[in-house]
N, C-alpha and C. Protein backbone atom coordinates (compact mmCIF):
# COMPACT_ATOMS: atom_id res chain seq x y z
N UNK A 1 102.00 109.13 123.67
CA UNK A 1 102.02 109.26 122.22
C UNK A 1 100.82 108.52 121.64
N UNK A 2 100.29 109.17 121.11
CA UNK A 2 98.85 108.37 120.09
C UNK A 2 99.03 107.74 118.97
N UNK A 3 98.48 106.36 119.24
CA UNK A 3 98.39 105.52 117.97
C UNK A 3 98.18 105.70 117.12
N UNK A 4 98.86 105.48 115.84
CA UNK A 4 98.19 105.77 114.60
C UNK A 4 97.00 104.58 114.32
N UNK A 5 96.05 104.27 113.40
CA UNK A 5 95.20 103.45 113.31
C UNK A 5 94.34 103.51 111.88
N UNK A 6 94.33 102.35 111.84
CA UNK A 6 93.58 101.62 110.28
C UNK A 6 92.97 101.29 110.46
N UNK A 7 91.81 101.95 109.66
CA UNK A 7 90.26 101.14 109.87
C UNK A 7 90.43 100.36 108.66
N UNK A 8 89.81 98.99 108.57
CA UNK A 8 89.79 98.20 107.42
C UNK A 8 88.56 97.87 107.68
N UNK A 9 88.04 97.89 105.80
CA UNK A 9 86.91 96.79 105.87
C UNK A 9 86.96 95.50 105.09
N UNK A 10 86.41 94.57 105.02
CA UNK A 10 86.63 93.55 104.74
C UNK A 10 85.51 92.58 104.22
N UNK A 11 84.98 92.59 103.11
CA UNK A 11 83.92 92.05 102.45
C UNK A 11 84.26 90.73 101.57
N UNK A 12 83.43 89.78 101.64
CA UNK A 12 83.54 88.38 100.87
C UNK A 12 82.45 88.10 99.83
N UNK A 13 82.86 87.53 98.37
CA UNK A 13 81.84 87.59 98.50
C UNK A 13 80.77 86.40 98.51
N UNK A 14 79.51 85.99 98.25
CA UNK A 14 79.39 84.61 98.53
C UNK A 14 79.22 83.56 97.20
N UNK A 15 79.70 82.46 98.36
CA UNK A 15 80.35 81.50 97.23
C UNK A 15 81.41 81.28 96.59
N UNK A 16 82.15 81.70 98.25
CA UNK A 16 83.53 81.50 98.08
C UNK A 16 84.39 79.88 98.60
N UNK A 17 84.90 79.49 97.65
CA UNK A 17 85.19 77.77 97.81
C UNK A 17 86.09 77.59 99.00
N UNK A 18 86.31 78.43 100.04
CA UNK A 18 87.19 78.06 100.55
C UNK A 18 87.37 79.22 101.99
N UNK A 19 87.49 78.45 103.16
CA UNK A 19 86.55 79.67 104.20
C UNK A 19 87.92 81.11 104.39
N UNK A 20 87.61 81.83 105.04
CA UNK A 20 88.46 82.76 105.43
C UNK A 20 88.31 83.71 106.30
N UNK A 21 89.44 83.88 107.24
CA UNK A 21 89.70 84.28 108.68
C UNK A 21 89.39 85.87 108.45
N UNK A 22 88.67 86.11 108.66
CA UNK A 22 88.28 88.00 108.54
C UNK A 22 89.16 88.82 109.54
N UNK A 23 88.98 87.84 110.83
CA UNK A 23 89.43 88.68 112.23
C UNK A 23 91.41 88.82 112.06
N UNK A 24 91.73 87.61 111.31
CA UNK A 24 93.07 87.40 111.42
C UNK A 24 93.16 87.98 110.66
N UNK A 25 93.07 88.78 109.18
CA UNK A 25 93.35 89.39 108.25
C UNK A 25 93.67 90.67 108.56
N UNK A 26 92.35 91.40 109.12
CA UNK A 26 91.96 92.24 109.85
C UNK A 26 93.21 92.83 110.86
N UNK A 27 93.47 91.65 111.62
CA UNK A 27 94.48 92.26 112.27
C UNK A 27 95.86 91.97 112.11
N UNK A 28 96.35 91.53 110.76
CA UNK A 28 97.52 91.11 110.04
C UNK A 28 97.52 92.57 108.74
N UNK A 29 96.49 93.62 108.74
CA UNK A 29 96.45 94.56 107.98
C UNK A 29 96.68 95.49 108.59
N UNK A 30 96.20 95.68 110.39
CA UNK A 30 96.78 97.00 111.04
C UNK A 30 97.98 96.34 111.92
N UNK A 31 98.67 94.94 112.01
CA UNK A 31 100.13 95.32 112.44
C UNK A 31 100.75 95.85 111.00
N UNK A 32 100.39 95.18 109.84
CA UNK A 32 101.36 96.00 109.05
C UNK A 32 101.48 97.64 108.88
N UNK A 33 100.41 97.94 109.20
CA UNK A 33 100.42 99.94 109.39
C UNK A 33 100.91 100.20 110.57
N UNK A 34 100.61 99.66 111.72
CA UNK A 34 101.40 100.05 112.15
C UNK A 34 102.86 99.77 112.39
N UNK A 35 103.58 98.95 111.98
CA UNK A 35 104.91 98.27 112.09
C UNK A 35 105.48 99.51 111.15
N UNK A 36 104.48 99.94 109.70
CA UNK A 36 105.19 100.62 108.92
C UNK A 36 104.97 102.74 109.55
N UNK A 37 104.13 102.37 110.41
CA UNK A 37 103.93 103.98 111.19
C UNK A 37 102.87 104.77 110.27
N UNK A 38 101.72 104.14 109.80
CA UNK A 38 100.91 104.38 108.51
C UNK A 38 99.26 104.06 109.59
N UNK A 39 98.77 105.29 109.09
CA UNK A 39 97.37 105.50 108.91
C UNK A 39 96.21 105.75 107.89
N UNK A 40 95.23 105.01 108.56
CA UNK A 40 94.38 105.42 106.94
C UNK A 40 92.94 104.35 107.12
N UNK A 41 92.89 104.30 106.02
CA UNK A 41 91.54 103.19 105.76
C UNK A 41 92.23 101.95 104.19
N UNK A 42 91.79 100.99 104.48
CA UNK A 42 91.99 100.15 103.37
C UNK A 42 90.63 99.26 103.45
N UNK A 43 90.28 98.71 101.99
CA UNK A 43 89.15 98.42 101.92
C UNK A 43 89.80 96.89 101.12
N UNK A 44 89.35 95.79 101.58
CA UNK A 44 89.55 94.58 100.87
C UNK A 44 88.58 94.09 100.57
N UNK A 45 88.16 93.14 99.21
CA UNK A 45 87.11 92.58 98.86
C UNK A 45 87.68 91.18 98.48
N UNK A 46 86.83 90.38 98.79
CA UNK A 46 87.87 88.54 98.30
C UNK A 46 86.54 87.98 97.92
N UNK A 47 86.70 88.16 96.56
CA UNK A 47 86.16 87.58 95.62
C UNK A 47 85.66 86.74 94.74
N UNK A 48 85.10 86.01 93.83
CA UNK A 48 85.43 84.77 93.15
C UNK A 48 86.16 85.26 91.87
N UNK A 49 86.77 84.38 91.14
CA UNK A 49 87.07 84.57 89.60
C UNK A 49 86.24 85.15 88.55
N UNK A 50 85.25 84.71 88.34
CA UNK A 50 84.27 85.64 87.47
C UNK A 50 84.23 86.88 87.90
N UNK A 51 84.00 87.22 89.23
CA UNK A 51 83.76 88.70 89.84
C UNK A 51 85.22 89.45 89.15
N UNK A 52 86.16 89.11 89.97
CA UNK A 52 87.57 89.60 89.50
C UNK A 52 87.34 89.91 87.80
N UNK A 53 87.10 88.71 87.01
CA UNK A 53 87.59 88.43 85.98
C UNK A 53 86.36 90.40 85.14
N UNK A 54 85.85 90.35 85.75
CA UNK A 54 84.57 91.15 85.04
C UNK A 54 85.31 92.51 85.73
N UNK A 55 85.76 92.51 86.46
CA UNK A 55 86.50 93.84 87.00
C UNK A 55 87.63 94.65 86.32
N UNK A 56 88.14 93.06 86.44
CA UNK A 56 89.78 93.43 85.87
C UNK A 56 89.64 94.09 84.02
N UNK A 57 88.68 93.67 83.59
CA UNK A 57 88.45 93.58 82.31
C UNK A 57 87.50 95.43 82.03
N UNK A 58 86.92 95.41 83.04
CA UNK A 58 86.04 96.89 83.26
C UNK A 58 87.04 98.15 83.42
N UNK A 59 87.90 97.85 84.46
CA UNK A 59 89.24 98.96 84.86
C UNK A 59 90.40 99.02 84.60
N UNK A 60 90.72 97.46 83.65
CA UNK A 60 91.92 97.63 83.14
C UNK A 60 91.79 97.28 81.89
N UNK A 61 90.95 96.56 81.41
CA UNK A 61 90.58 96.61 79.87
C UNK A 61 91.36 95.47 79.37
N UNK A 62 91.52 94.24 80.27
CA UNK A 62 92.13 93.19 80.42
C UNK A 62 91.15 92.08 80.38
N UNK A 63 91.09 90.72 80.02
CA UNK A 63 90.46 90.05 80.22
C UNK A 63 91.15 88.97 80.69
N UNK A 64 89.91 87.95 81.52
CA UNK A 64 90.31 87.40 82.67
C UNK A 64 91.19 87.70 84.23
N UNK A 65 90.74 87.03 84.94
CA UNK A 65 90.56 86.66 86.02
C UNK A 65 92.14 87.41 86.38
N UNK A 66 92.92 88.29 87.70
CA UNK A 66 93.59 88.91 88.21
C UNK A 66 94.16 88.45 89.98
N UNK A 67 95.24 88.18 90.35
CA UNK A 67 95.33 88.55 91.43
C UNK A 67 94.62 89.81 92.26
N UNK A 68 95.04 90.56 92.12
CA UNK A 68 95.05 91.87 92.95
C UNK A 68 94.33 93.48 91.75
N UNK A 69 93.73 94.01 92.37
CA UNK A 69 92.95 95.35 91.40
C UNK A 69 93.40 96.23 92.64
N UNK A 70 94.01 97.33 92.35
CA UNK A 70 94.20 98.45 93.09
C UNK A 70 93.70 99.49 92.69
N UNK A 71 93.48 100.78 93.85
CA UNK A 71 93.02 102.34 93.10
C UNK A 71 92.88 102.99 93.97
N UNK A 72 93.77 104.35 93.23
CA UNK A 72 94.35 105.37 94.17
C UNK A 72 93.36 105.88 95.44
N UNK A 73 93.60 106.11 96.64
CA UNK A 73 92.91 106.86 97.21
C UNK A 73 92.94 108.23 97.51
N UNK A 74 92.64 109.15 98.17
CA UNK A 74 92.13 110.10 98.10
C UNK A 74 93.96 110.80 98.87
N UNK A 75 94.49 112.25 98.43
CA UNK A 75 95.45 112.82 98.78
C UNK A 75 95.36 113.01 100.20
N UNK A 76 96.84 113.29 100.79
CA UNK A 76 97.78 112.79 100.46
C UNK A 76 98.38 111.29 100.86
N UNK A 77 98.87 110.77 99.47
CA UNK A 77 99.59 109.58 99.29
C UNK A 77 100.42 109.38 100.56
N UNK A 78 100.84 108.21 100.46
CA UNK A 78 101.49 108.01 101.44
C UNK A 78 103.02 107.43 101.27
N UNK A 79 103.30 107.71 99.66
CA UNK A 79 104.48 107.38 98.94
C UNK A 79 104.80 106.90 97.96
């Protein structure tokens, strides 16, 4: 039986206060696809506050700084 599989990418950006595990993320993003039986691509970016804050405010018309910015990808959904 063939694996399903997630390509992730994973971008930082610089001048971030505080270090972070790419490889562990990385592979804490495809057990969760696969645990959940899900294929695909996911794209993460880890950011600073200003960056966020200029985003969140561009695509959601919100100002300041956000946890999390999401956006749809391409059909079909996956639920």
């Amino acid at each position: 039986m063939k694996r399903k599989s997630l390509r992730v990418g994973i971008r930082l950006s610089e001048g971030l206060n505080r270090p972070v595990a790419v490889r562990r993320l990385a592979r804490l993003l495809r057990y969760a696809a696969e645990q959940e039986g899900v294929a695909g691509e996911v794209g993460v970016w880890i950011c600073r506050d200003d960056e966020i804050a200029e985003l969140h405010e561009r695509f959601q018309g919100i100002p300041g700084p956000t946890d999390v910015l999401s956006f749809p990808g391409d059909p079909p959904y996956l639920g």
